[in-house]
N, C-alpha and C. Protein backbone atom coordinates (compact mmCIF):
# COMPACT_ATOMS: atom_id res chain seq x y z
N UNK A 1 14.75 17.75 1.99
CA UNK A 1 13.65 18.12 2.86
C UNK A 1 13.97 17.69 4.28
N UNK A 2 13.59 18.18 5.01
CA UNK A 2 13.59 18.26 6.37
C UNK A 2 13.04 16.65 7.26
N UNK A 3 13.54 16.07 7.80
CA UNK A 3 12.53 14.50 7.99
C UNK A 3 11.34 14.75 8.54
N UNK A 4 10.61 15.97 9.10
CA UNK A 4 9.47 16.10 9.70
C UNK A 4 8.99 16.65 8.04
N UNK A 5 9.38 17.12 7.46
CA UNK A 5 8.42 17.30 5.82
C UNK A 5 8.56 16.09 5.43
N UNK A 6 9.27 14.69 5.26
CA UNK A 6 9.39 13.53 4.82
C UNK A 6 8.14 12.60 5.23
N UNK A 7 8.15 13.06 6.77
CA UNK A 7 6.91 12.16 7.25
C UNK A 7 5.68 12.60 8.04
N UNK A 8 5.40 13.71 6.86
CA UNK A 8 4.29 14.57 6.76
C UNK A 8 4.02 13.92 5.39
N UNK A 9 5.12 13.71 5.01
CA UNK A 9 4.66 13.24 3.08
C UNK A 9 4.09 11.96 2.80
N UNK A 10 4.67 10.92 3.35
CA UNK A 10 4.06 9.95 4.38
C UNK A 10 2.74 9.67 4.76
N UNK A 11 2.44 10.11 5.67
CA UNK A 11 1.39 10.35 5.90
C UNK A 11 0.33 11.08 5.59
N UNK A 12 0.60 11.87 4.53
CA UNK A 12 -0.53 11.89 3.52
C UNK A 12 -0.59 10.64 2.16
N UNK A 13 0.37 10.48 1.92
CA UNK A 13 0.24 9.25 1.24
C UNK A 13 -0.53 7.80 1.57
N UNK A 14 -0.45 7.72 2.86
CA UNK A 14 -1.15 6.84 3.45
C UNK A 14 -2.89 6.86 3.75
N UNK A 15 -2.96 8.40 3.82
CA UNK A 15 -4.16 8.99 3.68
C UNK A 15 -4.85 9.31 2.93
N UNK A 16 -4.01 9.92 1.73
CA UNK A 16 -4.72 9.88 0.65
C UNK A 16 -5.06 8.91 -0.42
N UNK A 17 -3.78 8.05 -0.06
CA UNK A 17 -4.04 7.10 -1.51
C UNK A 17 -4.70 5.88 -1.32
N UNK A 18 -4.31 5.22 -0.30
CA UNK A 18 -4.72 4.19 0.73
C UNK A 18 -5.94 4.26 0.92
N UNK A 19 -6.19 5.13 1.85
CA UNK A 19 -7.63 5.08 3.06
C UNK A 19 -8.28 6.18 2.11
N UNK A 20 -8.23 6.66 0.75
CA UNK A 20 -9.32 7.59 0.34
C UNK A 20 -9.18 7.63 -0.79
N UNK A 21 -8.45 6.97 -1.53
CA UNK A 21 -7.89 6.00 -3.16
C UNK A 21 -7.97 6.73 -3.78
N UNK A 22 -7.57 8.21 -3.80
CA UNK A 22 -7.28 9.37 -4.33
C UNK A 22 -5.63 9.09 -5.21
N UNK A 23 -6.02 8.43 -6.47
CA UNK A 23 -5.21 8.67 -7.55
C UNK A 23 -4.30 9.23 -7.94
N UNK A 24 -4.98 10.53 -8.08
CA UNK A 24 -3.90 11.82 -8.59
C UNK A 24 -2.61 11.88 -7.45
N UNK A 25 -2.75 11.76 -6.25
CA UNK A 25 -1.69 11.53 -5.17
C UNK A 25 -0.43 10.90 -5.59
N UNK A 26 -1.42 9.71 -5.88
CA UNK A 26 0.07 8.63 -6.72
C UNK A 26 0.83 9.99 -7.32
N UNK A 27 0.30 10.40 -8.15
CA UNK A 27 1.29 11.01 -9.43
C UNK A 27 2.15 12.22 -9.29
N UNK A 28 1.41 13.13 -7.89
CA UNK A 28 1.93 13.88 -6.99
C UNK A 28 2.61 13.59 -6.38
N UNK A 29 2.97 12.74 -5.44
CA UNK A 29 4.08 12.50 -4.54
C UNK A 29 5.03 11.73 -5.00
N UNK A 30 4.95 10.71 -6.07
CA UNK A 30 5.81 9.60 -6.33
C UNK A 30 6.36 10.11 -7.78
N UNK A 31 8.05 10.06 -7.97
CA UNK A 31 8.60 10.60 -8.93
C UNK A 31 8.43 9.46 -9.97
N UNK A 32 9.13 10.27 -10.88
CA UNK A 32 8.63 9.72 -12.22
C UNK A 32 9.40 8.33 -12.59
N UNK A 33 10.43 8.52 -11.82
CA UNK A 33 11.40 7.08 -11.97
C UNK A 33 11.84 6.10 -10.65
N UNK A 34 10.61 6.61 -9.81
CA UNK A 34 10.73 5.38 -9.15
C UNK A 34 10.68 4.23 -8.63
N UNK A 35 11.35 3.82 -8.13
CA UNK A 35 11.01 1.83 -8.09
C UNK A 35 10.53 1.56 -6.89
N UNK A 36 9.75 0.59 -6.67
CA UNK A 36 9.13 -0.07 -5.65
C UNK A 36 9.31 -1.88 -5.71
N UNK A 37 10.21 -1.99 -4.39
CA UNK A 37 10.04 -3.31 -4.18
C UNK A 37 9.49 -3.84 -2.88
N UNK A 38 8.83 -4.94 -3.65
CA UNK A 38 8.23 -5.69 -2.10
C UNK A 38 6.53 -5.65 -2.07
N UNK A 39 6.07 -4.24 -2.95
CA UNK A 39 4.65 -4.29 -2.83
C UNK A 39 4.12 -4.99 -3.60
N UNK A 40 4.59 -5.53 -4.68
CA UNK A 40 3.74 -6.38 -5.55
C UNK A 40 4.29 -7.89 -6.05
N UNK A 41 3.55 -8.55 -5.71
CA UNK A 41 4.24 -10.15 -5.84
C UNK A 41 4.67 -10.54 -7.25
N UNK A 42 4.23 -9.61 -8.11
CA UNK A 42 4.21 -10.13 -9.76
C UNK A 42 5.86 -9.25 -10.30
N UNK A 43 6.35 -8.51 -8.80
CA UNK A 43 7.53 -7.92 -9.11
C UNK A 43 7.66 -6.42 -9.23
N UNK A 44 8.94 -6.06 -9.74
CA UNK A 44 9.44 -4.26 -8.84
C UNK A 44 8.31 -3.76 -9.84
N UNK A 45 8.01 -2.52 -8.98
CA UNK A 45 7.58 -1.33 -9.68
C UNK A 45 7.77 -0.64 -9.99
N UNK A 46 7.70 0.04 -11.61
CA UNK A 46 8.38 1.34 -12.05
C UNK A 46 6.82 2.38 -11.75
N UNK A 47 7.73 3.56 -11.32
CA UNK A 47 6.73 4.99 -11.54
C UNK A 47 5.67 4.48 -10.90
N UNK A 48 4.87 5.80 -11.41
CA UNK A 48 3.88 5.86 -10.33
C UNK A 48 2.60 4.96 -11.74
N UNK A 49 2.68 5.04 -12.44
CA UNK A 49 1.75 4.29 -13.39
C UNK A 49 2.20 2.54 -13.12
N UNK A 50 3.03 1.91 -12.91
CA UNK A 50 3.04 0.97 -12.13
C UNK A 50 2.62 0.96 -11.13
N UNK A 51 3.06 1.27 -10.00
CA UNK A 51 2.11 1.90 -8.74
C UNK A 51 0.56 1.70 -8.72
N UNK A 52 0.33 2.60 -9.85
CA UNK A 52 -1.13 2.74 -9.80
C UNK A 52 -2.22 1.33 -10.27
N UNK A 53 -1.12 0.75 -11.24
CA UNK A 53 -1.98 -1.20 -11.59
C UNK A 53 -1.88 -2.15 -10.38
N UNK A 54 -1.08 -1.77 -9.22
CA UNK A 54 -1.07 -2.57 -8.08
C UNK A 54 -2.10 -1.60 -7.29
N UNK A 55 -2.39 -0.36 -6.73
CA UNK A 55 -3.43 0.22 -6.40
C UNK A 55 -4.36 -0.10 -6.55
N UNK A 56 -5.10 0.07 -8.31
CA UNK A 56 -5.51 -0.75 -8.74
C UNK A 56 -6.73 -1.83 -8.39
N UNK A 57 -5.88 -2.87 -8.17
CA UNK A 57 -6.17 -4.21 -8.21
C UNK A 57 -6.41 -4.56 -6.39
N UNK A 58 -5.56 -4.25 -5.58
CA UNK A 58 -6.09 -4.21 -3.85
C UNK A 58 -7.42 -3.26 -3.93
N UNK A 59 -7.30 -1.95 -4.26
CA UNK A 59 -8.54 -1.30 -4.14
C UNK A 59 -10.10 -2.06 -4.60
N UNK A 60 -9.48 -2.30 -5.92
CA UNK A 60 -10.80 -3.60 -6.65
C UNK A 60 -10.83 -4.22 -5.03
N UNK A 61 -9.98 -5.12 -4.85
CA UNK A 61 -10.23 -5.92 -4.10
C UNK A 61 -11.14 -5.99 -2.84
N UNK A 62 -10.44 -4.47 -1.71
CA UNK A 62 -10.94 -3.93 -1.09
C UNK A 62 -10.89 -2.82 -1.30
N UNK A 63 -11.92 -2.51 -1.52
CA UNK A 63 -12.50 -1.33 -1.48
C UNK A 63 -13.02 -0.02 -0.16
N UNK A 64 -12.48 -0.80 0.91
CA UNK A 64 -13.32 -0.05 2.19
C UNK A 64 -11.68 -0.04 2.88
N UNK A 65 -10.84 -0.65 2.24
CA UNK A 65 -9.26 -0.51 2.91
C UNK A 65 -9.00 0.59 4.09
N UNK A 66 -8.48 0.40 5.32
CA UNK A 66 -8.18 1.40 6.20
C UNK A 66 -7.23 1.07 6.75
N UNK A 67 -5.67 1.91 6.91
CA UNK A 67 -4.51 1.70 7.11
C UNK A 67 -4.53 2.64 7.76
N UNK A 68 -4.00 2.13 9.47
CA UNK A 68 -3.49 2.60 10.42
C UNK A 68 -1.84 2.70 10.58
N UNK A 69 -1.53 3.99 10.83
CA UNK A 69 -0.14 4.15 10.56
C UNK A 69 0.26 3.48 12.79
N UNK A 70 0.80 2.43 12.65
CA UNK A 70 0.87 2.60 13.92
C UNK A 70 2.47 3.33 14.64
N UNK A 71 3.55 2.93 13.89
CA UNK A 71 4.46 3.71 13.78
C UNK A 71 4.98 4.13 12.72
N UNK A 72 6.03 6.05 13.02
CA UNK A 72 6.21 6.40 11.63
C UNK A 72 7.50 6.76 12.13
N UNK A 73 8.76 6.70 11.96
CA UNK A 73 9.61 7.87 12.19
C UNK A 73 10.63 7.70 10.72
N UNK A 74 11.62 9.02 10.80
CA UNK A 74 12.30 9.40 10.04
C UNK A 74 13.56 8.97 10.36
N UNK A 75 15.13 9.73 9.23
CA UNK A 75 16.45 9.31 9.42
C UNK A 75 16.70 9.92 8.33
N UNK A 76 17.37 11.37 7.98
CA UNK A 76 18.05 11.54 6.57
C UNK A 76 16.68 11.92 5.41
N UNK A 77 17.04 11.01 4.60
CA UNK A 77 16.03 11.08 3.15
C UNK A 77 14.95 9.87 3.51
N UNK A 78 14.91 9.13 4.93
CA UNK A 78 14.05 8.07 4.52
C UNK A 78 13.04 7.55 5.59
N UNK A 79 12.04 7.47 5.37
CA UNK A 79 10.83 6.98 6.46
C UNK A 79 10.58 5.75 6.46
N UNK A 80 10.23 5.72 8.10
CA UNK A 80 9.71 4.22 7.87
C UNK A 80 8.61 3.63 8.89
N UNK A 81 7.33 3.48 8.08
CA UNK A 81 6.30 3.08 8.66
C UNK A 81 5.70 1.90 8.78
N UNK A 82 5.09 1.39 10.47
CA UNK A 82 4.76 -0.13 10.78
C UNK A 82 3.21 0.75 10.50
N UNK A 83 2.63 -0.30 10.22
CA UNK A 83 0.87 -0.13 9.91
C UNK A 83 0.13 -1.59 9.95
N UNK A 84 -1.09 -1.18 10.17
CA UNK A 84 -2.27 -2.64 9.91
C UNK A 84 -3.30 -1.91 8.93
N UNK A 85 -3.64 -3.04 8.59
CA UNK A 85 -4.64 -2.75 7.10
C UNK A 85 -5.89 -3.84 8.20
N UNK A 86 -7.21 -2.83 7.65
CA UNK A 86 -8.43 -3.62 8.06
C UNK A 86 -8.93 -3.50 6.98
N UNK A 87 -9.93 -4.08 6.29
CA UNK A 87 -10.72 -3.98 4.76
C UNK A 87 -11.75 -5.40 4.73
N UNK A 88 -12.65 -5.17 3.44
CA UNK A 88 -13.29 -6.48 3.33
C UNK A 88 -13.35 -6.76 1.81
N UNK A 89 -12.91 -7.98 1.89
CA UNK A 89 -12.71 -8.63 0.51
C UNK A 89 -14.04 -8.41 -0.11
N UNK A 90 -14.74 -7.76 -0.88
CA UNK A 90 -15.47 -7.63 -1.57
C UNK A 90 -15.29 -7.74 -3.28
N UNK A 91 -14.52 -7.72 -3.63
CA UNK A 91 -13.86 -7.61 -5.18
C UNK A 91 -13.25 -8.91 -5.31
N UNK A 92 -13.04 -9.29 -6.91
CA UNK A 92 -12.72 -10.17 -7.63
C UNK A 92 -11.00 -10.13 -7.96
N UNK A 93 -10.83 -8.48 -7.73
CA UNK A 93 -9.45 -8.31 -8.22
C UNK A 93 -8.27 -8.59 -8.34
N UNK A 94 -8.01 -9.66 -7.06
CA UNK A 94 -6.80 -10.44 -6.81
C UNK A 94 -6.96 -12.21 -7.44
N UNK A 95 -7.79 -12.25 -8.38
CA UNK A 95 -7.85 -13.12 -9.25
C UNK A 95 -8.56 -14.03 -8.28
N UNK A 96 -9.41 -14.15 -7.24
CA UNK A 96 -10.27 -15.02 -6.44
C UNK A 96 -11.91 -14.19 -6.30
N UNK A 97 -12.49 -15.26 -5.91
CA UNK A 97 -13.96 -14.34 -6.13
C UNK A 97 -14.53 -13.51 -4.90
N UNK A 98 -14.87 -12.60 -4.76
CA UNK A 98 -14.88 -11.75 -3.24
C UNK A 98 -15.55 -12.86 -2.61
N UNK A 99 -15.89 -12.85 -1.49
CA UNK A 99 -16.06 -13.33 -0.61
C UNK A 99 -16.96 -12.72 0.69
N UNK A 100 -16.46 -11.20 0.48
CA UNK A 100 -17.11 -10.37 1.44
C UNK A 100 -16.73 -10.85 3.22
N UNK A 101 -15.80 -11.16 3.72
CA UNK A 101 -15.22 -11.40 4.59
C UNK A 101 -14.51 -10.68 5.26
N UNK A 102 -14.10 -9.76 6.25
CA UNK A 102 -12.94 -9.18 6.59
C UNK A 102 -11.45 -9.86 6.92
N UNK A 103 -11.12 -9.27 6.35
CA UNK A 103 -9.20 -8.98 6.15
C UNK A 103 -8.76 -8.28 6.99
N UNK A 104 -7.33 -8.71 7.87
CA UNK A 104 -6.35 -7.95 8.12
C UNK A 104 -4.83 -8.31 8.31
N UNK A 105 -4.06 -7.39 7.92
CA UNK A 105 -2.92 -7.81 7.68
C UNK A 105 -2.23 -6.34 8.31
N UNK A 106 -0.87 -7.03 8.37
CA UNK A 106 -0.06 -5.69 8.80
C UNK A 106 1.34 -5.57 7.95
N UNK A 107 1.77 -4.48 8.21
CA UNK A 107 3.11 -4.15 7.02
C UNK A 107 4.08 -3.27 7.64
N UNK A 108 5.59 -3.52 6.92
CA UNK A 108 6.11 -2.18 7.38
C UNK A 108 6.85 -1.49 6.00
N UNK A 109 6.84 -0.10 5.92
CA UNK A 109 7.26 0.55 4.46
C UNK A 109 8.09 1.30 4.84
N UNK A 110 9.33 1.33 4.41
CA UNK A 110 10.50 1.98 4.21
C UNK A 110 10.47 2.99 2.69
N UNK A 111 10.35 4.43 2.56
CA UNK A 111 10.47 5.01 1.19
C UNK A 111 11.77 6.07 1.42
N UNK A 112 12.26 6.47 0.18
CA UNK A 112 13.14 7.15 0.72
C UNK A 112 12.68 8.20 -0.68
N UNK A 113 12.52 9.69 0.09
CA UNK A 113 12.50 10.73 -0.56
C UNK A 113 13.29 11.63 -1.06
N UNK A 114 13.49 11.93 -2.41
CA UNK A 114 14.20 13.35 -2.99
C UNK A 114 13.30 14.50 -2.99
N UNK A 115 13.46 15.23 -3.41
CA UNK A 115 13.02 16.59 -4.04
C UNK A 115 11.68 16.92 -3.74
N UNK A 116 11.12 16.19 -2.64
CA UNK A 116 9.77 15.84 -2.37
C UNK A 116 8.59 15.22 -2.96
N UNK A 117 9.60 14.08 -3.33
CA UNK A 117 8.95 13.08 -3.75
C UNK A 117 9.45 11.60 -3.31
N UNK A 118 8.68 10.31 -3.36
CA UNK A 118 8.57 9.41 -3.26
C UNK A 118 9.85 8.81 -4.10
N UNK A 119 11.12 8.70 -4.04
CA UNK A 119 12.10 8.00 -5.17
C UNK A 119 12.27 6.59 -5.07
N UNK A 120 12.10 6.14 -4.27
CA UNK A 120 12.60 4.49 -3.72
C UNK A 120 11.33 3.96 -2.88
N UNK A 121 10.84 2.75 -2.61
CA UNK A 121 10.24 1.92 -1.71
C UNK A 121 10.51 0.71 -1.56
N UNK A 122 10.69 -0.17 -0.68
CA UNK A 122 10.44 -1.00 0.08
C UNK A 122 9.84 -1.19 1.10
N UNK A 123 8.79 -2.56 0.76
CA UNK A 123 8.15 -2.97 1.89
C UNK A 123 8.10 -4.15 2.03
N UNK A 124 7.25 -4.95 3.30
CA UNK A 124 7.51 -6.19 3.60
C UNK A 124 5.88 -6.06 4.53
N UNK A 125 5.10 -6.72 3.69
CA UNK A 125 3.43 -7.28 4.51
C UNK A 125 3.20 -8.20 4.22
N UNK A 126 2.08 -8.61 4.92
CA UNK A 126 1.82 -9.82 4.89
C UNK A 126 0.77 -10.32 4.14
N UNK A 127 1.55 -10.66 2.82
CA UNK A 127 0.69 -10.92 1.39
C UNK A 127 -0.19 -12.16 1.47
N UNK A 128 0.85 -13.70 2.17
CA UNK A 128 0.56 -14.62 2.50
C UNK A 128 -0.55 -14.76 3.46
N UNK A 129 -0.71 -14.11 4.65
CA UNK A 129 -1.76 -13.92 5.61
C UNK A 129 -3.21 -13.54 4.80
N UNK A 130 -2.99 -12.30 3.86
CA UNK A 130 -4.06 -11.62 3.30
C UNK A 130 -4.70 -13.18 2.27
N UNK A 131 -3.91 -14.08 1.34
CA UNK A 131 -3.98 -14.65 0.55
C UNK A 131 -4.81 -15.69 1.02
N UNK A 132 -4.50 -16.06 2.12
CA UNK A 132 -4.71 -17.38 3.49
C UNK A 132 -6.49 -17.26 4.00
N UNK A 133 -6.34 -16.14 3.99
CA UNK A 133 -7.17 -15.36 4.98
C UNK A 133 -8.42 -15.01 3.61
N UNK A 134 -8.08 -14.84 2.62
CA UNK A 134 -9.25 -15.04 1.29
C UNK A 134 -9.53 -15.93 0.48
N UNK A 135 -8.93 -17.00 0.54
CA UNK A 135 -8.44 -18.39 0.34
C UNK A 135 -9.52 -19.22 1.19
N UNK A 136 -9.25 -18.81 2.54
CA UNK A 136 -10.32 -19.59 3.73
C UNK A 136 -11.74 -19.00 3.64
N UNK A 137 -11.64 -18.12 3.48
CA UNK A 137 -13.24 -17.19 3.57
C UNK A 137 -14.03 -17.53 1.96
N UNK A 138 -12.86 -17.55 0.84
CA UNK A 138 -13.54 -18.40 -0.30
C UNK A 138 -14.53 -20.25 0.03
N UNK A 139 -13.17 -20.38 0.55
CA UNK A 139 -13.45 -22.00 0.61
C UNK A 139 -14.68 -22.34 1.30
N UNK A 140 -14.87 -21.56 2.78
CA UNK A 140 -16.26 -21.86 3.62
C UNK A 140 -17.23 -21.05 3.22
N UNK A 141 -17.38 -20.22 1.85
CA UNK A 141 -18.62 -19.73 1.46
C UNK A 141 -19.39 -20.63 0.41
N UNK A 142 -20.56 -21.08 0.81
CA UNK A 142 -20.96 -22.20 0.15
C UNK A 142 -21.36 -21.91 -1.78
């Protein structure tokens, strides 16, 4: 595919699955055998049904999630996007009790596409910040 169809693909992914937790997306864009490292602390991800138990569990979490793509560009088969996440801990899902606090964190995602699909990811956000940051908003809610 063309890198302007790569990060068109992209950016609906970010839009759809992210900021409008539209499911079926996962299973549409992301091939059937691919791995993801970096998004989930409990380790790589296979497929998009892995994918979808880390989805999942942030969405539980936050539920109002909104990811700003702040940069996107292409290279070949592979994109790579800087973003910030705004959301509010409302959910239990990350194994702490909501809190109802706002969150934000920022990330950058590297995927690299075949056949027009999602085959590879890596990313690198800031899990620790998000953790810190619901951790503190637990602790000072009486």
């Amino acid at each position: 595919m063309p890198v302007e169809e790569n990060i068109a693909l992209m950016k609906r992914w970010f839009k759809e699955v992210w900021n409008e937790g539209r499911v079926q997306t996962i299973y549409e864009l992301m091939d059937a055998n691919a791995i993801g490292i970096g998004q989930d602390p409990n380790g790589v991800i296979h497929g998009p049904a892995g994918f979808e138990s880390l989805f999942s569990r942030m969405r539980g979490a936050f539920p109002d999630m909104k990811i700003t793509l702040e940069d996107i560009f292409g290279s070949g088969d592979k994109v790579a996007v800087r973003w910030s996440a705004a959301m509010t801990h409302t959910g239990g899902h990350l194994g702490v009790p909501a809190s109802n606090k706002p969150v934000r964190i920022t990330g950058i995602s590297v995927a690299r596409i075949e056949n027009g699909k999602i085959n590879q990811g890596w990313d690198n956000w800031d899990q620790l910040g998000m953790m810190q940051q619901i951790a503190n908003a637990a602790a000072a809610t009486p």
